[in-house]
C-alpha atoms as a PDB file:
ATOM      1  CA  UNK A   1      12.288  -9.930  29.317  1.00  0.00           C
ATOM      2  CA  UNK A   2      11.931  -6.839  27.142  1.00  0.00           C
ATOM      3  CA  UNK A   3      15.374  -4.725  26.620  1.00  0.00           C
ATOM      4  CA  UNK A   4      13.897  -0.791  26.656  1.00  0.00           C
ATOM      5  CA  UNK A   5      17.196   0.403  26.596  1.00  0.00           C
ATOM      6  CA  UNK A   6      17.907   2.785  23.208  1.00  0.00           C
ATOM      7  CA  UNK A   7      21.116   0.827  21.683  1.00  0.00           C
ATOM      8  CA  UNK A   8      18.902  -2.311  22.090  1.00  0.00           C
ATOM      9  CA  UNK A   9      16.144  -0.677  19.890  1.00  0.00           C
ATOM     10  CA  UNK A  10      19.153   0.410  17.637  1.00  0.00           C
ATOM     11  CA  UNK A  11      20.304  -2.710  17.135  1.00  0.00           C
ATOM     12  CA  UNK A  12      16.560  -4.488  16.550  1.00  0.00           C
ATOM     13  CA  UNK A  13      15.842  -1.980  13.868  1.00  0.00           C
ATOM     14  CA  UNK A  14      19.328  -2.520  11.813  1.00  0.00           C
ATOM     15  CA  UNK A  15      18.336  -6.148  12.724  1.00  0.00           C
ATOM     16  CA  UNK A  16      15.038  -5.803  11.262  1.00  0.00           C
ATOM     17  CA  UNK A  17      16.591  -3.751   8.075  1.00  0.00           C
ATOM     18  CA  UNK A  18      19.450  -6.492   7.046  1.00  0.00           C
ATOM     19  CA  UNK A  19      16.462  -8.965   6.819  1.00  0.00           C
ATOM     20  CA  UNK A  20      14.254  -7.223   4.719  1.00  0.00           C
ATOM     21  CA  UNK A  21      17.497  -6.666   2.552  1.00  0.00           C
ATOM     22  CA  UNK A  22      17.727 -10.427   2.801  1.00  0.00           C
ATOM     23  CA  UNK A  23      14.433 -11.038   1.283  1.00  0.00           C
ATOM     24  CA  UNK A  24      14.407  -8.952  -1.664  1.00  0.00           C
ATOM     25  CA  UNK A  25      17.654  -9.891  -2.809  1.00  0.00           C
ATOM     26  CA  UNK A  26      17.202 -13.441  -2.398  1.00  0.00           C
ATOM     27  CA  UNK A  27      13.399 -12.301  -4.510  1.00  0.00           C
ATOM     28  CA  UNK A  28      15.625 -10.212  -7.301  1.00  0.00           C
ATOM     29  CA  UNK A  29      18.485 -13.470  -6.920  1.00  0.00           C
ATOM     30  CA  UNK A  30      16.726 -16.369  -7.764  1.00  0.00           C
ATOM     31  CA  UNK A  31      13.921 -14.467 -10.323  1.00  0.00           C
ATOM     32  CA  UNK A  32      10.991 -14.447  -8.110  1.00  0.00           C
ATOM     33  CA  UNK A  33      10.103 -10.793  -8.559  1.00  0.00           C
ATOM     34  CA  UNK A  34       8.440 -11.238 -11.742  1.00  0.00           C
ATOM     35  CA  UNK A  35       6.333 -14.027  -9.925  1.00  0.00           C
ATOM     36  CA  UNK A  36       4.945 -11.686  -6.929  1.00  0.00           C
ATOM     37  CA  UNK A  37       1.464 -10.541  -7.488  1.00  0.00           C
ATOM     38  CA  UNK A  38       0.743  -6.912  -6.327  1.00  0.00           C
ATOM     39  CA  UNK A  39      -1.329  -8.146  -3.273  1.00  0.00           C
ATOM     40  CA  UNK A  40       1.518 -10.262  -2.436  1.00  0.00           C
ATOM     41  CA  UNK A  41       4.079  -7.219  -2.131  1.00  0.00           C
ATOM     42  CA  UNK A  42       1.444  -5.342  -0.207  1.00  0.00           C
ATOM     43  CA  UNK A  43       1.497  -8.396   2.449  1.00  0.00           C
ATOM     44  CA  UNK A  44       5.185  -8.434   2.440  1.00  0.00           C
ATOM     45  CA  UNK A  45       5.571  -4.429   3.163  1.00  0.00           C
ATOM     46  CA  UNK A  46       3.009  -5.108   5.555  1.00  0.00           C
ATOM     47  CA  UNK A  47       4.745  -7.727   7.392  1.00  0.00           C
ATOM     48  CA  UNK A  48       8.221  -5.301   7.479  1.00  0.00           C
ATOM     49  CA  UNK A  49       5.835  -2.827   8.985  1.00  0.00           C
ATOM     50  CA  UNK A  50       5.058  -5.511  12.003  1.00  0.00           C
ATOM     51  CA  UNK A  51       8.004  -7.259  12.893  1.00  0.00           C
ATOM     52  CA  UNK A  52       9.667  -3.249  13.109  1.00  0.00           C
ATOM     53  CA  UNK A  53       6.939  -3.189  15.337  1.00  0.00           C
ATOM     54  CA  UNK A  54       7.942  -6.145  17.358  1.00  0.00           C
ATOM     55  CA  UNK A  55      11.235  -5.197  17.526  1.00  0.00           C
ATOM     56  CA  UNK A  56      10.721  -2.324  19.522  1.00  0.00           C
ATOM     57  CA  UNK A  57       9.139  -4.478  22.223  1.00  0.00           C
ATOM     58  CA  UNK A  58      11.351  -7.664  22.778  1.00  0.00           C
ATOM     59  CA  UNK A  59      14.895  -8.577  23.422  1.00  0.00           C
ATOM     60  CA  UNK A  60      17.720  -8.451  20.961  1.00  0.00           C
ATOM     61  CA  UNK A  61      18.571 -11.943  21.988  1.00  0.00           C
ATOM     62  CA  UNK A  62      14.901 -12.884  21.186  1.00  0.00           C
ATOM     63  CA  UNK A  63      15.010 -11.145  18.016  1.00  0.00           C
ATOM     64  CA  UNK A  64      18.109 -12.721  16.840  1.00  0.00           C
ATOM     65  CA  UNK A  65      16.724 -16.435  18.035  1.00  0.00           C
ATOM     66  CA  UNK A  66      13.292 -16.204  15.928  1.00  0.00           C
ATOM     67  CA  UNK A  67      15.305 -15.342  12.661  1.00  0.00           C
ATOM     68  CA  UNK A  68      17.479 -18.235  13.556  1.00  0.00           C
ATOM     69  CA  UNK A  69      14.994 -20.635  14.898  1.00  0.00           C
ATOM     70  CA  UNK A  70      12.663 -19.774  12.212  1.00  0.00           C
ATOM     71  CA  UNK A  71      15.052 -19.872   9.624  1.00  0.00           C
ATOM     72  CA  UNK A  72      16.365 -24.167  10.786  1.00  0.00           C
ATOM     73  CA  UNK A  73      12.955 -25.055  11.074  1.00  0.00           C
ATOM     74  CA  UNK A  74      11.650 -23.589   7.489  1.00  0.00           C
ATOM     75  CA  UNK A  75      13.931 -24.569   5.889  1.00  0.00           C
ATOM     76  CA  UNK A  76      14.741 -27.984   6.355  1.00  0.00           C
ATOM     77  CA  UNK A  77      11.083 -27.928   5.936  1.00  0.00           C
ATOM     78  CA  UNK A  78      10.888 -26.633   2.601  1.00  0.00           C
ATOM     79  CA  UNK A  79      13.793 -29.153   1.484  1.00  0.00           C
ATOM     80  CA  UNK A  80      11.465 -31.936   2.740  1.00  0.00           C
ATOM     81  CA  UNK A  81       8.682 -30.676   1.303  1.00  0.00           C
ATOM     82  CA  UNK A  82      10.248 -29.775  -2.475  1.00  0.00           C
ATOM     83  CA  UNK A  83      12.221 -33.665  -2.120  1.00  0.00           C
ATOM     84  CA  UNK A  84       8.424 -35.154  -1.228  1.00  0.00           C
ATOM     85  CA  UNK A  85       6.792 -33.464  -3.926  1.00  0.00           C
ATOM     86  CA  UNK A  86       4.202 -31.597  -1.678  1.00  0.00           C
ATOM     87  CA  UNK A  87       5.104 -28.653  -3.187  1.00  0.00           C
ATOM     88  CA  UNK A  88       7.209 -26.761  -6.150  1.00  0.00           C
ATOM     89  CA  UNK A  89       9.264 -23.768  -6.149  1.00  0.00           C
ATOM     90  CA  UNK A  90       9.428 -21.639  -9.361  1.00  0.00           C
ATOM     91  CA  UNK A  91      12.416 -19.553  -9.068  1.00  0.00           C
ATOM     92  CA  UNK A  92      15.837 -19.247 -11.021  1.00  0.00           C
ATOM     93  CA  UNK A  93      16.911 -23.233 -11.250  1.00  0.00           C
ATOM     94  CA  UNK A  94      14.587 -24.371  -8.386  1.00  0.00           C
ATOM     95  CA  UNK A  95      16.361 -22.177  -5.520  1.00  0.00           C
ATOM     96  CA  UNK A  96      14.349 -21.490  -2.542  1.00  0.00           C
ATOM     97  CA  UNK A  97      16.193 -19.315  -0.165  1.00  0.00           C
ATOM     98  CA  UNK A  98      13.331 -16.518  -0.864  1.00  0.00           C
ATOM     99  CA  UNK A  99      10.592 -18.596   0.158  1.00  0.00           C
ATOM    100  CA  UNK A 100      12.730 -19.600   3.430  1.00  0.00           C
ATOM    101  CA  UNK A 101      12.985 -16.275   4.098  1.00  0.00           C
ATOM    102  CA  UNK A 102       9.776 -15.446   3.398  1.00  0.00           C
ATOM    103  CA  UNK A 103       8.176 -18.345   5.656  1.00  0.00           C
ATOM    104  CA  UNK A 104      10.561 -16.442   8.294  1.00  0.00           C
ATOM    105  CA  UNK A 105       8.595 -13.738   7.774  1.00  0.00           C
ATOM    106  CA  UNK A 106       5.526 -15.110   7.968  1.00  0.00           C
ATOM    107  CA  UNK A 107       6.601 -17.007  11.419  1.00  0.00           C
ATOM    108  CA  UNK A 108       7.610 -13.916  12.943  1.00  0.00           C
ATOM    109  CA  UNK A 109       4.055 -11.605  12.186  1.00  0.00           C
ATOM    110  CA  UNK A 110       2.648 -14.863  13.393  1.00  0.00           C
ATOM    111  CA  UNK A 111       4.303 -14.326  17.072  1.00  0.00           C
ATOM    112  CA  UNK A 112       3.359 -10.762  17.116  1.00  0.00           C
ATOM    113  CA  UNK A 113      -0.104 -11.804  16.837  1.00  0.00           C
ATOM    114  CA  UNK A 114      -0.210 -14.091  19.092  1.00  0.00           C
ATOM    115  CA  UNK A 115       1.653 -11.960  21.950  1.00  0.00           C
ATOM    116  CA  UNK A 116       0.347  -9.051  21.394  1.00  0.00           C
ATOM    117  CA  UNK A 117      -3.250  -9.834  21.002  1.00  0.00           C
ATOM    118  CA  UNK A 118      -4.418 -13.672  20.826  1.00  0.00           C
ATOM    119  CA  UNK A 119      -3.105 -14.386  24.013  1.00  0.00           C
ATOM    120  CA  UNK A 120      -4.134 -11.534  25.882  1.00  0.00           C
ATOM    121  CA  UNK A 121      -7.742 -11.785  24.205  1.00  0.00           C
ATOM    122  CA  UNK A 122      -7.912 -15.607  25.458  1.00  0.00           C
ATOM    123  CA  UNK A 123      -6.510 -13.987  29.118  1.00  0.00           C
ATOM    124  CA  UNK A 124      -8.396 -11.498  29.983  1.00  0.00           C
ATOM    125  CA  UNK A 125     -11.938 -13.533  29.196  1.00  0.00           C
ATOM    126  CA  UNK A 126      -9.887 -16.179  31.667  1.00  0.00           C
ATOM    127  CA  UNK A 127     -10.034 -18.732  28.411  1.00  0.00           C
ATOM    128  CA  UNK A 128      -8.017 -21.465  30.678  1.00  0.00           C
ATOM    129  CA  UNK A 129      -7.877 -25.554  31.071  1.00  0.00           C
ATOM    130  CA  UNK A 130      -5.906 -28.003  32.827  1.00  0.00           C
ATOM    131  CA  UNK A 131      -2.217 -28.422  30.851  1.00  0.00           C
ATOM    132  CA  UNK A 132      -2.599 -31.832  29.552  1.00  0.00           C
ATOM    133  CA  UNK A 133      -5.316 -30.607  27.594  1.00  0.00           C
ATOM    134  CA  UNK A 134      -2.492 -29.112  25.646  1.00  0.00           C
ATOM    135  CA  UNK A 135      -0.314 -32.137  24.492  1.00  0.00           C
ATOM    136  CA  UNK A 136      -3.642 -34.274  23.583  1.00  0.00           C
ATOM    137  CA  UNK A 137      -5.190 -31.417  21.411  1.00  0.00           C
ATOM    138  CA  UNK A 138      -1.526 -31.390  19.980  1.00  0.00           C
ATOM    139  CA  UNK A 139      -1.157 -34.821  19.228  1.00  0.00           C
ATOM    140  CA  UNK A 140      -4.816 -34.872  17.899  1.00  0.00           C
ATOM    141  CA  UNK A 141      -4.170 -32.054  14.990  1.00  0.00           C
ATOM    142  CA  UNK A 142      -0.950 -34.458  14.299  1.00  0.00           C
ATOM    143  CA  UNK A 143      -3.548 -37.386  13.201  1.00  0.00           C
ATOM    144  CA  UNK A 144      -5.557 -34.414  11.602  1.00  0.00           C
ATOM    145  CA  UNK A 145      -2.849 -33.800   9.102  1.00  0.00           C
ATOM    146  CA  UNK A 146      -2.344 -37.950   8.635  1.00  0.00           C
ATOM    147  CA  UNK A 147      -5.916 -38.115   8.081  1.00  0.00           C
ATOM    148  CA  UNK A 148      -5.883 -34.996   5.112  1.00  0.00           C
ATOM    149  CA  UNK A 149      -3.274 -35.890   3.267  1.00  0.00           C
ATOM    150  CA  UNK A 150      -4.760 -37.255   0.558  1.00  0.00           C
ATOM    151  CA  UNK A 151      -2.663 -38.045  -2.751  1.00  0.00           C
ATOM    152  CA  UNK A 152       0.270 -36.481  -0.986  1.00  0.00           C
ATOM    153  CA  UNK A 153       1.277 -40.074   0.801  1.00  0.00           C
ATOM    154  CA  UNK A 154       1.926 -40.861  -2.322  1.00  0.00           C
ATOM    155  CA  UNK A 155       5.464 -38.674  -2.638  1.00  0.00           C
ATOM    156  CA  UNK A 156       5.922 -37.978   1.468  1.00  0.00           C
ATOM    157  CA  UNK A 157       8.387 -39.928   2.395  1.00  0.00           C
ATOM    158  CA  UNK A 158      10.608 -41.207   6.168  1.00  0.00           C
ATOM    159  CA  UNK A 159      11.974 -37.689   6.140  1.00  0.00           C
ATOM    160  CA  UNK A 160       8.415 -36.027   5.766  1.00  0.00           C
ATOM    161  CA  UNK A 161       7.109 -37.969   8.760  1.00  0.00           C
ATOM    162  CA  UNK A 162      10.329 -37.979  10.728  1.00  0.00           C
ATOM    163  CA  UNK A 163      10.496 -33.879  10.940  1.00  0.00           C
ATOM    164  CA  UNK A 164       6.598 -33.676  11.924  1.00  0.00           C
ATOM    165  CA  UNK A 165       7.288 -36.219  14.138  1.00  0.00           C
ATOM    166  CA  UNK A 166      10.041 -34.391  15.605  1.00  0.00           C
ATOM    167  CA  UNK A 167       8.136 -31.721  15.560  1.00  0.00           C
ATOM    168  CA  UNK A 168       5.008 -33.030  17.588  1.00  0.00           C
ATOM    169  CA  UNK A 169       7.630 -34.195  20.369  1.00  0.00           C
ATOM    170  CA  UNK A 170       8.872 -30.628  20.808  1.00  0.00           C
ATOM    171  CA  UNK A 171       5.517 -29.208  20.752  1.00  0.00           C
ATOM    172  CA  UNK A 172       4.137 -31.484  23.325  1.00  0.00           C
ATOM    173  CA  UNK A 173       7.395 -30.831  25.225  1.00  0.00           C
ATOM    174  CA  UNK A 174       6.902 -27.147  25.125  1.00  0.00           C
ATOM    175  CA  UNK A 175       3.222 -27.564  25.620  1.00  0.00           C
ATOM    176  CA  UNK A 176       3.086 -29.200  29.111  1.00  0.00           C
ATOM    177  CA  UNK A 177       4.971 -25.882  30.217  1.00  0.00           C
ATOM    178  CA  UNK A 178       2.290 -23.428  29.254  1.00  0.00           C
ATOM    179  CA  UNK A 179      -1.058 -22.433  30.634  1.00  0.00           C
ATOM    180  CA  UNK A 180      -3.811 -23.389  27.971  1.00  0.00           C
ATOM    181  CA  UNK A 181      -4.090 -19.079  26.485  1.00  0.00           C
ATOM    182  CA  UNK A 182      -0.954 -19.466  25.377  1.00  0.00           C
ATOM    183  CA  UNK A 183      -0.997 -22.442  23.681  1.00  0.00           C
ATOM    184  CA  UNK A 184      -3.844 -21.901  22.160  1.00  0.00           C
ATOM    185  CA  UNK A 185      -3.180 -18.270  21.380  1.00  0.00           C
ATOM    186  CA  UNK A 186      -0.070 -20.002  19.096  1.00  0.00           C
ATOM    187  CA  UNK A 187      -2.383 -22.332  17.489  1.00  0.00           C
ATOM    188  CA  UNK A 188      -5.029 -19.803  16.692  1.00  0.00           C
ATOM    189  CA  UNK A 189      -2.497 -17.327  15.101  1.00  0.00           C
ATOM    190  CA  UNK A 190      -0.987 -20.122  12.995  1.00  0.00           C
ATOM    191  CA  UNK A 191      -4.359 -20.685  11.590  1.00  0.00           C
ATOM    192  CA  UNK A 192      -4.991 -17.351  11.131  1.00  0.00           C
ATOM    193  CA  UNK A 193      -1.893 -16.402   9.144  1.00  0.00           C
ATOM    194  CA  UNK A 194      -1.179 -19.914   7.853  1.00  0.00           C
ATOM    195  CA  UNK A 195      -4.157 -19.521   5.248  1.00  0.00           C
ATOM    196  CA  UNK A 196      -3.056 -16.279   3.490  1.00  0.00           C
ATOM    197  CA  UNK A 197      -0.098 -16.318   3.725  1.00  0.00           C
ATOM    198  CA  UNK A 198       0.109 -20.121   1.584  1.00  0.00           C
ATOM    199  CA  UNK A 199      -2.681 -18.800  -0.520  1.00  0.00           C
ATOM    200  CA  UNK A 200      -1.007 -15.660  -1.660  1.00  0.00           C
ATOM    201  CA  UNK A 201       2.195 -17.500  -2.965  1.00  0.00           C
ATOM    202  CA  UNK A 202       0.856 -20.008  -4.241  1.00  0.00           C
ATOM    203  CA  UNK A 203      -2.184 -18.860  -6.494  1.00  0.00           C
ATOM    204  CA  UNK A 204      -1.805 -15.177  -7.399  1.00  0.00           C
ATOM    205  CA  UNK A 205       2.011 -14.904  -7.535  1.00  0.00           C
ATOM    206  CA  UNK A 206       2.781 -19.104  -8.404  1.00  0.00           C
ATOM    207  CA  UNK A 207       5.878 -18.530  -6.522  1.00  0.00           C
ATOM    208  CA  UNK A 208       5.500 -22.175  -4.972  1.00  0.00           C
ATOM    209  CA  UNK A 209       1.923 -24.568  -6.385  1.00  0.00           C
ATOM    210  CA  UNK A 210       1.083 -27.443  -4.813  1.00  0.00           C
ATOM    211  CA  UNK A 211       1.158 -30.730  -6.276  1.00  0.00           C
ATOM    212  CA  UNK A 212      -2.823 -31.245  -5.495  1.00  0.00           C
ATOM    213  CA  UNK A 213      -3.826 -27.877  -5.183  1.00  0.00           C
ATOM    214  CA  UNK A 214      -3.977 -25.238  -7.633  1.00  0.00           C
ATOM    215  CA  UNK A 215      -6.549 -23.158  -6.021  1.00  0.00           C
ATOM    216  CA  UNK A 216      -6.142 -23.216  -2.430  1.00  0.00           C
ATOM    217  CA  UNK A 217      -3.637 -24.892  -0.435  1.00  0.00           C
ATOM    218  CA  UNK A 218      -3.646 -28.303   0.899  1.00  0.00           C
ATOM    219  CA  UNK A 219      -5.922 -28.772   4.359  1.00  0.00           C
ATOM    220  CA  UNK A 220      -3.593 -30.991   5.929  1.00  0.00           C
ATOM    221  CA  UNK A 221      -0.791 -27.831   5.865  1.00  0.00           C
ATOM    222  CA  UNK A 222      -3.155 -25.237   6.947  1.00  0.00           C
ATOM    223  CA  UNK A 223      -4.652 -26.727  10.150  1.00  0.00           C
ATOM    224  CA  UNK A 224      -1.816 -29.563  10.736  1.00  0.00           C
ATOM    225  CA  UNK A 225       1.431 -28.821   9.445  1.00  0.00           C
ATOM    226  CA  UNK A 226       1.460 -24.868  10.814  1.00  0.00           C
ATOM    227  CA  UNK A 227       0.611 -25.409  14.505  1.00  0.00           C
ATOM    228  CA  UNK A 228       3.148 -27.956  14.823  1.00  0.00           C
ATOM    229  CA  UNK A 229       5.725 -25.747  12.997  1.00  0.00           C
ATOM    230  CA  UNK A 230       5.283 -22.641  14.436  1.00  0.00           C
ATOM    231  CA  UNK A 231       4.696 -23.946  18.323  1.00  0.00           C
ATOM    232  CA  UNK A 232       8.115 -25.430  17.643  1.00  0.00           C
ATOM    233  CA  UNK A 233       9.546 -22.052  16.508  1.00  0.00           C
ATOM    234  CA  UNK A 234       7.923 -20.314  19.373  1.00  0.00           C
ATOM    235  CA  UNK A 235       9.719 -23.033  21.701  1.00  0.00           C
ATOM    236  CA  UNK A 236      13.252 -23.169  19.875  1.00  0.00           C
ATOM    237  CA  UNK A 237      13.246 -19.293  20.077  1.00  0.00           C
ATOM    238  CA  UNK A 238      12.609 -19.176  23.640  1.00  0.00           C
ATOM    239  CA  UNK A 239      15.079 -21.826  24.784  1.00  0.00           C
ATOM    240  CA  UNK A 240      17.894 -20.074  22.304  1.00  0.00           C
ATOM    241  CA  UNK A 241      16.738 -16.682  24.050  1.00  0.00           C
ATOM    242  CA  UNK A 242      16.896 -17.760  27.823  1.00  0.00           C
ATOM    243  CA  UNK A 243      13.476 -16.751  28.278  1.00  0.00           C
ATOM    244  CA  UNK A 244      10.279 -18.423  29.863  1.00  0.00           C
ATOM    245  CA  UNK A 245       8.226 -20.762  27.333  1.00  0.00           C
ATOM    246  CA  UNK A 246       4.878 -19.108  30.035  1.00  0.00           C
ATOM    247  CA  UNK A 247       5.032 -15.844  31.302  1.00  0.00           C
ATOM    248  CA  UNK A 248       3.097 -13.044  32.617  1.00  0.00           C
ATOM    249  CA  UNK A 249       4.668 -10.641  30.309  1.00  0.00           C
ATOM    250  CA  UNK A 250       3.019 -10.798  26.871  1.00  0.00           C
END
């Protein structure tokens, strides 16, 4: 699956330096730079130090489909979200293209961790069950985020419910075709990079608040909202890359 060859690395890394390009101008573009607290830069350098990393190890063609895949999902997400009044962007006018980019970002150091250690953690202490384990535990974090939701039924909306729904049908989908470590490697690392990475937009830098929240994001999004999201990233990226949703290779 992995391209070694040099020109391949070549063209990850100009990849990898057109989208960090991407993200501060869309920050400096739409007035978010004022906005960004000092830890929240040090997270962002951080994450440009990663996904170079990544791109050293995986295909161009896998590359290319997370920034795309990413990119669809997040931000017909964040247009959902803004239109259902779950959250608020505070940039120039109400644009949002940084935090798009930014949830791109935060998608992509999410993969890395779970390929590169999550998965192989859950592995190699032969962390396993049957497949259909996968779907229900799925499907059971859906009702998790119905159940937290709170005061936000009050502004979500058809097209709120209709993308998660949309979502869980992918992720069950992609689910049934992967041994339990990776599944639950995906899950983990949304969890684990889901809560700081909401938390250090929202509160320090008030780049995006949410409508309930003001001093730590919404439950519902960290526990239900991310797994679904980024298991259907990890699935739309593999399908657009030709490669294996379950493989050996991690």
């Amino acid at each position: 699956m992995t391209d070694n060859l040099p020109e391949s690395k070549m063209q990850n890394f100009l990849l990898v330096v057109l989208f960090v390009i991407i993200i501060l101008f869309s920050a400096f573009h739409e007035g978010y730079f004022g906005l960004i607290a000092g830890i929240f830069w040090i997270s962002l350098i951080a994450g440009f130090i990663i996904i170079g990393w990544l791109a050293m190890s995986i295909s161009t063609k896998r590359l290319l489909s997370l920034l795309l895949g990413i990119f669809i999902i997040e931000y017909i997400k964040e247009a959902i979200g803004i239109r259902s009044n779950v959250w608020t962007y505070h940039g120039a006018s109400g644009q949002f293209n940084f935090g798009v980019w930014a949830w791109v970002l935060g998608g992509m150091i999410t993969y890395t961790l779970a390929t590169k250690y999550v998965i192989r953690k859950l592995r190699k202490h032969s962390f396993s069950h049957p497949r259909w384990h996968n779907p229900a535990i799925l499907i059971g974090l859906f009702f998790l985020m119905l159940l937290t939701m709170g005061k936000y039924w009050h502004g979500a909306g058809g097209l709120f419910f209709l993308f998660y729904i949309s979502l869980l049908i992918i992720g069950v989908y992609a689910s049934l075709k992967m041994d339990f470590a990776v599944f639950a490697g995906i899950v983990i690392s949304s969890w684990i990079i889901g809560n700081p990475s909401e938390f250090l937009g929202s509160v320090p830098s008030n780049v995006w608040t949410f409508t309930y929240n003001p001093h730590y994001p919404p439950f519902f999004l960290l526990f239900g909202c991310w797994p679904l999201e980024i298991l259907a990233q990890y699935a739309l990226s593999a399908y657009l890359a030709n490669e294996p949703l379950d493989h050996d290779t991690f």
